[in-house]
C-alpha atoms as a PDB file:
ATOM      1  CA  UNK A   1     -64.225  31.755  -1.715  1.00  0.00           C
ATOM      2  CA  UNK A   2     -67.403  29.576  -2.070  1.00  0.00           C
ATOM      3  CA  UNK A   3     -69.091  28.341   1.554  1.00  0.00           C
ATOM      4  CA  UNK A   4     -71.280  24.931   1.384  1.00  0.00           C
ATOM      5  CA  UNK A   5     -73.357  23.924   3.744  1.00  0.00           C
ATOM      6  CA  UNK A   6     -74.945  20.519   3.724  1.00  0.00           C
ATOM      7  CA  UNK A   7     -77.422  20.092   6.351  1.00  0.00           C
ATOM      8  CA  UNK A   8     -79.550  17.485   8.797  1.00  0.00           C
ATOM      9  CA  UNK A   9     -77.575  14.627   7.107  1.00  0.00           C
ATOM     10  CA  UNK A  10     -78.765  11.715   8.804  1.00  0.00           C
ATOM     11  CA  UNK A  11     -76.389   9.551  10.204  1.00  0.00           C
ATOM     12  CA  UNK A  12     -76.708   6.384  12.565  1.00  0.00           C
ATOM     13  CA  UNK A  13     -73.776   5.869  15.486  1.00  0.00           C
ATOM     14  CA  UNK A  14     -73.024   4.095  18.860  1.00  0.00           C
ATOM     15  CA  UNK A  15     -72.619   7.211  21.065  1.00  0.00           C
ATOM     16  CA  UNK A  16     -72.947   8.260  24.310  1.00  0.00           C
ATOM     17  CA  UNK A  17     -71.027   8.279  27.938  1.00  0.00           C
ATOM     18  CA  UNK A  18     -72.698   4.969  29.169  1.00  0.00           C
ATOM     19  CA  UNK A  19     -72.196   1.585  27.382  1.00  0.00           C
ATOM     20  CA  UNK A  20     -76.356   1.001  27.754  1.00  0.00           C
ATOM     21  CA  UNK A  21     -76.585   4.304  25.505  1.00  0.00           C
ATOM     22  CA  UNK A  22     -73.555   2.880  23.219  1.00  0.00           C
ATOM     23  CA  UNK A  23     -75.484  -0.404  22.819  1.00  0.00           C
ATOM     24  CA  UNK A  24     -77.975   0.769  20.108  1.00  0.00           C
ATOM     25  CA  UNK A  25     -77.063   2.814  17.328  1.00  0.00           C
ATOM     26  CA  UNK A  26     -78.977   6.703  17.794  1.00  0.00           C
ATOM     27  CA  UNK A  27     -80.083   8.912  15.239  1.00  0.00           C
ATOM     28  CA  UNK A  28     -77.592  11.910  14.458  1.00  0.00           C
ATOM     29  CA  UNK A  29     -78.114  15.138  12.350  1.00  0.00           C
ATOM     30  CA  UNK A  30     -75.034  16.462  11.170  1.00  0.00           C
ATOM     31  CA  UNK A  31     -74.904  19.481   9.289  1.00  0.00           C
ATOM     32  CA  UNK A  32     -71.495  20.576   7.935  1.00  0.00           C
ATOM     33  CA  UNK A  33     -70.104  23.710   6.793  1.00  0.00           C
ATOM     34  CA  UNK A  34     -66.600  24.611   5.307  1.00  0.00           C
ATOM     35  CA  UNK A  35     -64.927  26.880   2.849  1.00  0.00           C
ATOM     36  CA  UNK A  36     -62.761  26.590   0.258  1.00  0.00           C
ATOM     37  CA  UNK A  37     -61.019  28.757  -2.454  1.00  0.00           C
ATOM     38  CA  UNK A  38     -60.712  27.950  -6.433  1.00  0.00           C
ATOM     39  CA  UNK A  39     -57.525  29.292  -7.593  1.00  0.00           C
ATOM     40  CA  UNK A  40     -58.449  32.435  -9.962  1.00  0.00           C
ATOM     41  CA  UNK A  41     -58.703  31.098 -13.809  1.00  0.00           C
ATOM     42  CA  UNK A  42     -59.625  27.448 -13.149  1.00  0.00           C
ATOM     43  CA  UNK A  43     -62.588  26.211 -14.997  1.00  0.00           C
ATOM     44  CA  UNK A  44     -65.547  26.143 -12.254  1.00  0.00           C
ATOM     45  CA  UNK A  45     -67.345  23.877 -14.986  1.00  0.00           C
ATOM     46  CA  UNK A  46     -64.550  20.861 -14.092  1.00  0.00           C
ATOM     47  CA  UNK A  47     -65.167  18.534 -11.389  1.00  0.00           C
ATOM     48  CA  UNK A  48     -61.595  18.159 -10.568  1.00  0.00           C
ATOM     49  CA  UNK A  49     -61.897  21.613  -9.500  1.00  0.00           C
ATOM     50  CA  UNK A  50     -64.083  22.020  -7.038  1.00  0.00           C
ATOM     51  CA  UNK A  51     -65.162  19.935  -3.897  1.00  0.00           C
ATOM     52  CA  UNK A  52     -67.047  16.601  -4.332  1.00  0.00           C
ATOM     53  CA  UNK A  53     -69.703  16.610  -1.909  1.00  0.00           C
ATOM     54  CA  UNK A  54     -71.226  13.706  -2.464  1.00  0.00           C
ATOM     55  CA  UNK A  55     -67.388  11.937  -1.828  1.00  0.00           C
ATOM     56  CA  UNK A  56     -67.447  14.403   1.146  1.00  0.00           C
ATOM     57  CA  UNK A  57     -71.284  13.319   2.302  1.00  0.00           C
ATOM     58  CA  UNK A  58     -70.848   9.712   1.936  1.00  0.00           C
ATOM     59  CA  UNK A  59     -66.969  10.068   3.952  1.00  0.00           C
ATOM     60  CA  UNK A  60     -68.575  11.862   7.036  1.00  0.00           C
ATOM     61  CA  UNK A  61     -71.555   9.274   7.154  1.00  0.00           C
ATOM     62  CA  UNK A  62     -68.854   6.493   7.547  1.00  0.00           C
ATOM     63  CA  UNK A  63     -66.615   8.235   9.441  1.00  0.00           C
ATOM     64  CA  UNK A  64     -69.404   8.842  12.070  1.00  0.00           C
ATOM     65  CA  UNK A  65     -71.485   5.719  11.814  1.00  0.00           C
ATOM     66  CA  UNK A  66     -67.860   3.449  12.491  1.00  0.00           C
ATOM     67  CA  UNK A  67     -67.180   5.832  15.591  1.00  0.00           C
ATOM     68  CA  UNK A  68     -66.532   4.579  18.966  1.00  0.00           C
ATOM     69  CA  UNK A  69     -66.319   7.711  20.379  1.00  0.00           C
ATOM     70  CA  UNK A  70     -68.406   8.520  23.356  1.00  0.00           C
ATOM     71  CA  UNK A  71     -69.176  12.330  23.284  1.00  0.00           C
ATOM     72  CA  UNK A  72     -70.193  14.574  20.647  1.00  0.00           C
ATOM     73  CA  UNK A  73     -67.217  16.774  21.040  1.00  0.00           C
ATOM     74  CA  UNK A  74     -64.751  14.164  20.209  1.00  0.00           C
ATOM     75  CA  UNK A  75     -66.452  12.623  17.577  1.00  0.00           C
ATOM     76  CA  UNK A  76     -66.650  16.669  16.287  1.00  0.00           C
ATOM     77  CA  UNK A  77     -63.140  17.274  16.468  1.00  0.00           C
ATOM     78  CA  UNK A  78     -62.236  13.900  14.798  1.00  0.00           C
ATOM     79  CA  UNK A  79     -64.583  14.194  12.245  1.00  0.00           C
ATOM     80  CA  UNK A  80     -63.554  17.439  11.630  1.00  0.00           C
ATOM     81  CA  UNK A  81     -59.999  17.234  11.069  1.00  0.00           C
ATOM     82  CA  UNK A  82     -60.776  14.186   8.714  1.00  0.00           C
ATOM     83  CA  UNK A  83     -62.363  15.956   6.796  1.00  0.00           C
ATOM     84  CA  UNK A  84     -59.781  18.559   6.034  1.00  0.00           C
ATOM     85  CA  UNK A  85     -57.017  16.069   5.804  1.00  0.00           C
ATOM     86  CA  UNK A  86     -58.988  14.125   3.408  1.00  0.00           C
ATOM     87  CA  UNK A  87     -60.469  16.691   1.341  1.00  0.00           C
ATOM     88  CA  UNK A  88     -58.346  19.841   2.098  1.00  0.00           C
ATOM     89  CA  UNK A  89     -61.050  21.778   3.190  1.00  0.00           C
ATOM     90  CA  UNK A  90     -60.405  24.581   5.868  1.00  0.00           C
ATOM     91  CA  UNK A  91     -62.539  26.128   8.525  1.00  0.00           C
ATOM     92  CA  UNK A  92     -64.641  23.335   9.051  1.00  0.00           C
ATOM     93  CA  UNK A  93     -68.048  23.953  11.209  1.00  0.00           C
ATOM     94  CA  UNK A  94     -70.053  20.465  12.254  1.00  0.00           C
ATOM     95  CA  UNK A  95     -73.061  20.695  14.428  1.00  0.00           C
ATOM     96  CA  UNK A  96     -74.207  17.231  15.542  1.00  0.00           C
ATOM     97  CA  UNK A  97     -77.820  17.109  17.091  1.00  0.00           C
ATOM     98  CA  UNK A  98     -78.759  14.369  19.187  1.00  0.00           C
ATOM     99  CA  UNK A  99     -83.017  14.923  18.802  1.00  0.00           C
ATOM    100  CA  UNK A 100     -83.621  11.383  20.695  1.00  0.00           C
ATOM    101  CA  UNK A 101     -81.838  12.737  23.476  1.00  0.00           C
ATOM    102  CA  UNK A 102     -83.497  15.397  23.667  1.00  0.00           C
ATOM    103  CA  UNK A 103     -86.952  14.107  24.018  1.00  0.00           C
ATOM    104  CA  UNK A 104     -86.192  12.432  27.116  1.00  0.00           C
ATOM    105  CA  UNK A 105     -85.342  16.014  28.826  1.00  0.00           C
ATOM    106  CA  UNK A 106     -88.663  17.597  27.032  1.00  0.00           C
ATOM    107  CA  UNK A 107     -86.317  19.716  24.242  1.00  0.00           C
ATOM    108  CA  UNK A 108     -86.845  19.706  20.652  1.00  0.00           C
ATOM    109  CA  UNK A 109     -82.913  19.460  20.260  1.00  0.00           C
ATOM    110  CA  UNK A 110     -79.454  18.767  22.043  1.00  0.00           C
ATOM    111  CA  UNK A 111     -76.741  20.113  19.511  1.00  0.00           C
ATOM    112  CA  UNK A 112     -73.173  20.106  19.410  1.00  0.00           C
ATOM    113  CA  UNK A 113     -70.768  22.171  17.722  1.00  0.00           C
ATOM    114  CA  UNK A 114     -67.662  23.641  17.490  1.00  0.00           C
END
């Protein structure tokens, strides 16, 4: 079983509970985490193989930035089971941090995951 991890991908999306939040798009961090399994004997030197996660990267980014979801779980869950649809990955972690939020409430981070 091979575990990726690809992490602080920045991402831009209309988010939040109030429509004044919603109105500008806010900075989001994602970093994703899955596994997945290559049957025994397949050629780990072939693409067609193994996960593309640049396909995966640039299908998360667009996925969240053309959200209209307003809380972080939601777009979470969404996102997540998009992903594994899509790309037939299992055991998908996201964790979505909101660091412009945070300032406001003296943190360094708000994160979300599930």
């Amino acid at each position: 079983m091979f575990n990726v991890e690809i992490k602080n991908l920045k991402v831009f999306a209309n988010l939040g509970i109030t429509a004044e939040e919603r109105k500008k798009k806010q900075l989001l961090k994602v970093t994703l985490s899955f596994s997945y399994n290559v049957p025994k004997g397949k050629n780990l030197e072939k693409m067609f193989n193994l996960k593309d996660y640049s396909k995966i990267t640039k299908s998360l980014k667009k996925f969240i930035n053309e959200s209209k979801y307003n809380t972080l779980e939601k777009l979470i869950i969404a996102s997540s089971l998009m992903l594994e649809k899509k790309f037939k990955i299992k055991k998908t972690k996201i964790l979505i941090n909101k660091s412009a939020v945070a300032k406001r409430y003296g943190a360094d981070t708000v994160s979300v995951s599930n």
